[in-house]
C-alpha atoms as a PDB file:
ATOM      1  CA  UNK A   1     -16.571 -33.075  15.013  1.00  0.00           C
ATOM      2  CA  UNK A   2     -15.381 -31.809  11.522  1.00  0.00           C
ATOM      3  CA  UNK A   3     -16.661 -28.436  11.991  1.00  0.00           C
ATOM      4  CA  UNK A   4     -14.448 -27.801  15.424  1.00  0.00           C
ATOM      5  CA  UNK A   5     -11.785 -29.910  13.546  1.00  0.00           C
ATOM      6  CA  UNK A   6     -11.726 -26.887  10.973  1.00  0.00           C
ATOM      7  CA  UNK A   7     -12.193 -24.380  13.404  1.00  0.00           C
ATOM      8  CA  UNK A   8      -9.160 -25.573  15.183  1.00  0.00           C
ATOM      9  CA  UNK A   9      -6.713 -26.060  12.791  1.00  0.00           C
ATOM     10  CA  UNK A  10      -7.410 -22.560  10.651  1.00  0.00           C
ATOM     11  CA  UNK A  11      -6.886 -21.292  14.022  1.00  0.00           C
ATOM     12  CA  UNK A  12      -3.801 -22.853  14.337  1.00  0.00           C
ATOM     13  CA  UNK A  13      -2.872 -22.047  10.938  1.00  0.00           C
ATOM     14  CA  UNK A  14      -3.656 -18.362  11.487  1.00  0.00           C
ATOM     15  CA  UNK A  15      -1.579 -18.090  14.391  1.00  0.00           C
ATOM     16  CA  UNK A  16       1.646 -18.876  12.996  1.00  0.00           C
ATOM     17  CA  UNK A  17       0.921 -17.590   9.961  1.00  0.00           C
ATOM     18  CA  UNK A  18       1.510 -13.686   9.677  1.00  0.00           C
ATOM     19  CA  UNK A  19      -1.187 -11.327   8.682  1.00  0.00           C
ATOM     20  CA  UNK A  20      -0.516  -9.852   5.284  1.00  0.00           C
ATOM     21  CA  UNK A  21       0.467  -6.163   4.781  1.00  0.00           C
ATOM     22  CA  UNK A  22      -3.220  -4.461   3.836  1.00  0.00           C
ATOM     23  CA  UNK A  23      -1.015  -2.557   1.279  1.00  0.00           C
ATOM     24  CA  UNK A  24       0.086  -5.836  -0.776  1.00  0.00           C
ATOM     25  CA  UNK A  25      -3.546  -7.116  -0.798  1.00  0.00           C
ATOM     26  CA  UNK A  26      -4.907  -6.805  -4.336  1.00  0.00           C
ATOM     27  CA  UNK A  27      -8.469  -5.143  -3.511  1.00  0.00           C
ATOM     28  CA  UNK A  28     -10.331  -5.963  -6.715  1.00  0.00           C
ATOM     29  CA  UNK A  29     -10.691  -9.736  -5.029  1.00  0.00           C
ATOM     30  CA  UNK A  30     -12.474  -8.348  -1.736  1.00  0.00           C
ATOM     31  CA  UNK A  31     -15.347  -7.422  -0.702  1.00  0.00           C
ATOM     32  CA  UNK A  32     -15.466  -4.696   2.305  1.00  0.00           C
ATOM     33  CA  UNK A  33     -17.666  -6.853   4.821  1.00  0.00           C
ATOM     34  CA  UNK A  34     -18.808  -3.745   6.984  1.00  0.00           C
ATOM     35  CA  UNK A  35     -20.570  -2.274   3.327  1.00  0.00           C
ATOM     36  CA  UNK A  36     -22.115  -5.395   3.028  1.00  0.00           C
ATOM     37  CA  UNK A  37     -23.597  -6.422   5.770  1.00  0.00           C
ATOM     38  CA  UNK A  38     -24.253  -3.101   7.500  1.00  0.00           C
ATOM     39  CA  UNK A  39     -24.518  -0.161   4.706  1.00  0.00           C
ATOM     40  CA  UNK A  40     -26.437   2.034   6.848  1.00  0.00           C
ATOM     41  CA  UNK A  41     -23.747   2.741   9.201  1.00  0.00           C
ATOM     42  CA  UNK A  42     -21.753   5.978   9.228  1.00  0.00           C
ATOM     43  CA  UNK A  43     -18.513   6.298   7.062  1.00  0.00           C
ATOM     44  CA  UNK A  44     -16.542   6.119  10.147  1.00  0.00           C
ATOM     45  CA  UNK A  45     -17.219   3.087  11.276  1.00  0.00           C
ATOM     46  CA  UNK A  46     -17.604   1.238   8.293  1.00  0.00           C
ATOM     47  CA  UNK A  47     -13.579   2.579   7.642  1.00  0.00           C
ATOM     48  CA  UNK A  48     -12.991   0.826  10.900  1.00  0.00           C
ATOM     49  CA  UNK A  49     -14.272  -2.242   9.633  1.00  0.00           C
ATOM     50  CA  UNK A  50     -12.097  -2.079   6.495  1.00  0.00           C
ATOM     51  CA  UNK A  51      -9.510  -3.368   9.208  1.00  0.00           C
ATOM     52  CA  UNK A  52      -6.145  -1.416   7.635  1.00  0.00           C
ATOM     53  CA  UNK A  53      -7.277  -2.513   4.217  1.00  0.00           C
ATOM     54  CA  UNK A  54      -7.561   0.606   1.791  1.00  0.00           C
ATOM     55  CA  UNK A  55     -10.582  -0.144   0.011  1.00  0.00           C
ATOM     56  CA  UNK A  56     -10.747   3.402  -1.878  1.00  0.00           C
ATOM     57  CA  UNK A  57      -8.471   2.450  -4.334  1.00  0.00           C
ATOM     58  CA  UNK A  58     -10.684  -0.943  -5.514  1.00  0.00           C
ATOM     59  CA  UNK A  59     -13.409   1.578  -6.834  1.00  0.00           C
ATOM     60  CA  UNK A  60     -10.721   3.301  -9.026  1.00  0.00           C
ATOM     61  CA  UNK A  61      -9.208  -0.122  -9.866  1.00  0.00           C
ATOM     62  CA  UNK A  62     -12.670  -1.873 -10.793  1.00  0.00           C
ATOM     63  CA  UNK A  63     -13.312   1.096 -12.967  1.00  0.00           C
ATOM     64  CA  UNK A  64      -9.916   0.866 -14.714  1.00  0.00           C
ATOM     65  CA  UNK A  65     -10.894  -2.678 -15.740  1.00  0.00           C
ATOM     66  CA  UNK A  66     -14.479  -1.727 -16.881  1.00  0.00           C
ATOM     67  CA  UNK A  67     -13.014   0.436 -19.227  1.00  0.00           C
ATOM     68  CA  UNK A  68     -10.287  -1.665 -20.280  1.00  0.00           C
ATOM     69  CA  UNK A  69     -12.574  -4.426 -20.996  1.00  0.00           C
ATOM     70  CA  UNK A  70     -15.442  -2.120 -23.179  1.00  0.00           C
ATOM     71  CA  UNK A  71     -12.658  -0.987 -25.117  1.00  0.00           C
ATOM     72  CA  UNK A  72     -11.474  -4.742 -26.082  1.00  0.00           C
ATOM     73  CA  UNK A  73     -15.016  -5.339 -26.778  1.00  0.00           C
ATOM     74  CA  UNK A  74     -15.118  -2.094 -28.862  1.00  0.00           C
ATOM     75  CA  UNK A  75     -11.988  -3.117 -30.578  1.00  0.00           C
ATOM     76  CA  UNK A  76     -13.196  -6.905 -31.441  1.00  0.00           C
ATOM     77  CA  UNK A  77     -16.548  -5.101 -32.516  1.00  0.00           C
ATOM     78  CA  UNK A  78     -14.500  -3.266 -35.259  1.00  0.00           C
ATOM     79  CA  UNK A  79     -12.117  -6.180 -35.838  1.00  0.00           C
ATOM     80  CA  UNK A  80     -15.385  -8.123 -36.664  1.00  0.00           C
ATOM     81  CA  UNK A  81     -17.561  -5.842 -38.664  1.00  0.00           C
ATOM     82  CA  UNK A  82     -16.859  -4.210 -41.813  1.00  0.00           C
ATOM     83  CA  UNK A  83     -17.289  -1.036 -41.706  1.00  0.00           C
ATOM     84  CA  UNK A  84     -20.547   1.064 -43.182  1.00  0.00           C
ATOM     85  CA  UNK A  85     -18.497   2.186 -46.227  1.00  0.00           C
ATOM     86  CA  UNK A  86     -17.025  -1.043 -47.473  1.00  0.00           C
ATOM     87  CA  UNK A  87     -20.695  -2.707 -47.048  1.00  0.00           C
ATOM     88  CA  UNK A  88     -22.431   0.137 -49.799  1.00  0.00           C
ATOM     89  CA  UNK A  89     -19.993  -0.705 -52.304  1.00  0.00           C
ATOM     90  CA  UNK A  90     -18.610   3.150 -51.378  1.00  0.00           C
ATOM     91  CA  UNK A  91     -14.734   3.875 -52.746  1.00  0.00           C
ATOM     92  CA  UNK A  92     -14.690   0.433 -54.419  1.00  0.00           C
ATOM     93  CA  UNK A  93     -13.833   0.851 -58.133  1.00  0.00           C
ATOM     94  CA  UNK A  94     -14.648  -2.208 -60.387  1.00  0.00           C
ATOM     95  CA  UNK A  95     -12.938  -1.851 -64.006  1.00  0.00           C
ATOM     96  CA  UNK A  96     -14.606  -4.430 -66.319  1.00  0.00           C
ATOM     97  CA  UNK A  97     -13.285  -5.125 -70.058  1.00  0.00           C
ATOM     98  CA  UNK A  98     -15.196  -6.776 -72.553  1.00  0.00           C
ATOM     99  CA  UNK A  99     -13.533  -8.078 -75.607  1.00  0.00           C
ATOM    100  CA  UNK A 100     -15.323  -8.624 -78.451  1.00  0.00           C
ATOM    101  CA  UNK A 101     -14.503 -11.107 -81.430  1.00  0.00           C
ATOM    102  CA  UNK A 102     -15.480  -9.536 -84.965  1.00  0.00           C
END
C-alpha cells in the first residue's frame, strides 16, 4: 500500500511540476544511467539516454575539482611542513657571546 502510495503521489508531483532545463542541472551530482547500467552500448545510444542532459562537460568539471582539491592538499602539505632547508640548520646564523669575569 505504501509503495503505490509513493508511486502515486511522485507521479502526481512530477506532473505539475516542470522538468528542469538540462542546461541548469549541475552535472557533477549525476550519474549518466545509460553508462552505468549498459556500457557496452554504442556512443549513440548511450547519448540518447543522457535524455538532453550534457554530460560531456561533468568529465571536464570533475577534473577541475580533482585538481583544485590536490593543490589545497599540496598547499596544506607546505603550510604544515618545514621545509628541507630550515630542518638542516641551513641559512640559520646563531651569534653566541660569552662574557668572561677576570
Amino acid at each position: 500500500m505504501g509503495i503505490f502510495t509513493t508511486m502515486i503521489v511522485g507521479s502526481l508531483v512530477s506532473l505539475v511540476t516542470e522538468r528542469p532545463k538540462p542546461e541548469s542541472l549541475d552535472v557533477r551530482y549525476m550519474l549518466p544511467i545509460g553508462e552505468q547500467l549498459c556500457p557496452y552500448l554504442p556512443k549513440a545510444a548511450k547519448k540518447f539516454l543522457h535524455f538532453g542532459v550534457p554530460f560531456e562537460k561533468r568529465e571536464e568539471l570533475l577534473r577541475k575539482t580533482i585538481e583544485l582539491q590536490e593543490k589545497e592538499q599540496n598547499e596544506m602539505i607546505e603550510m604544515i611542513s618545514p621545509s628541507e632547508d630550515k630542518e638542516a640548520g641551513q641559512g640559520v646564523t646563531i651569534t653566541t657571546v660569552v662574557e668572561t669575569n677576570q
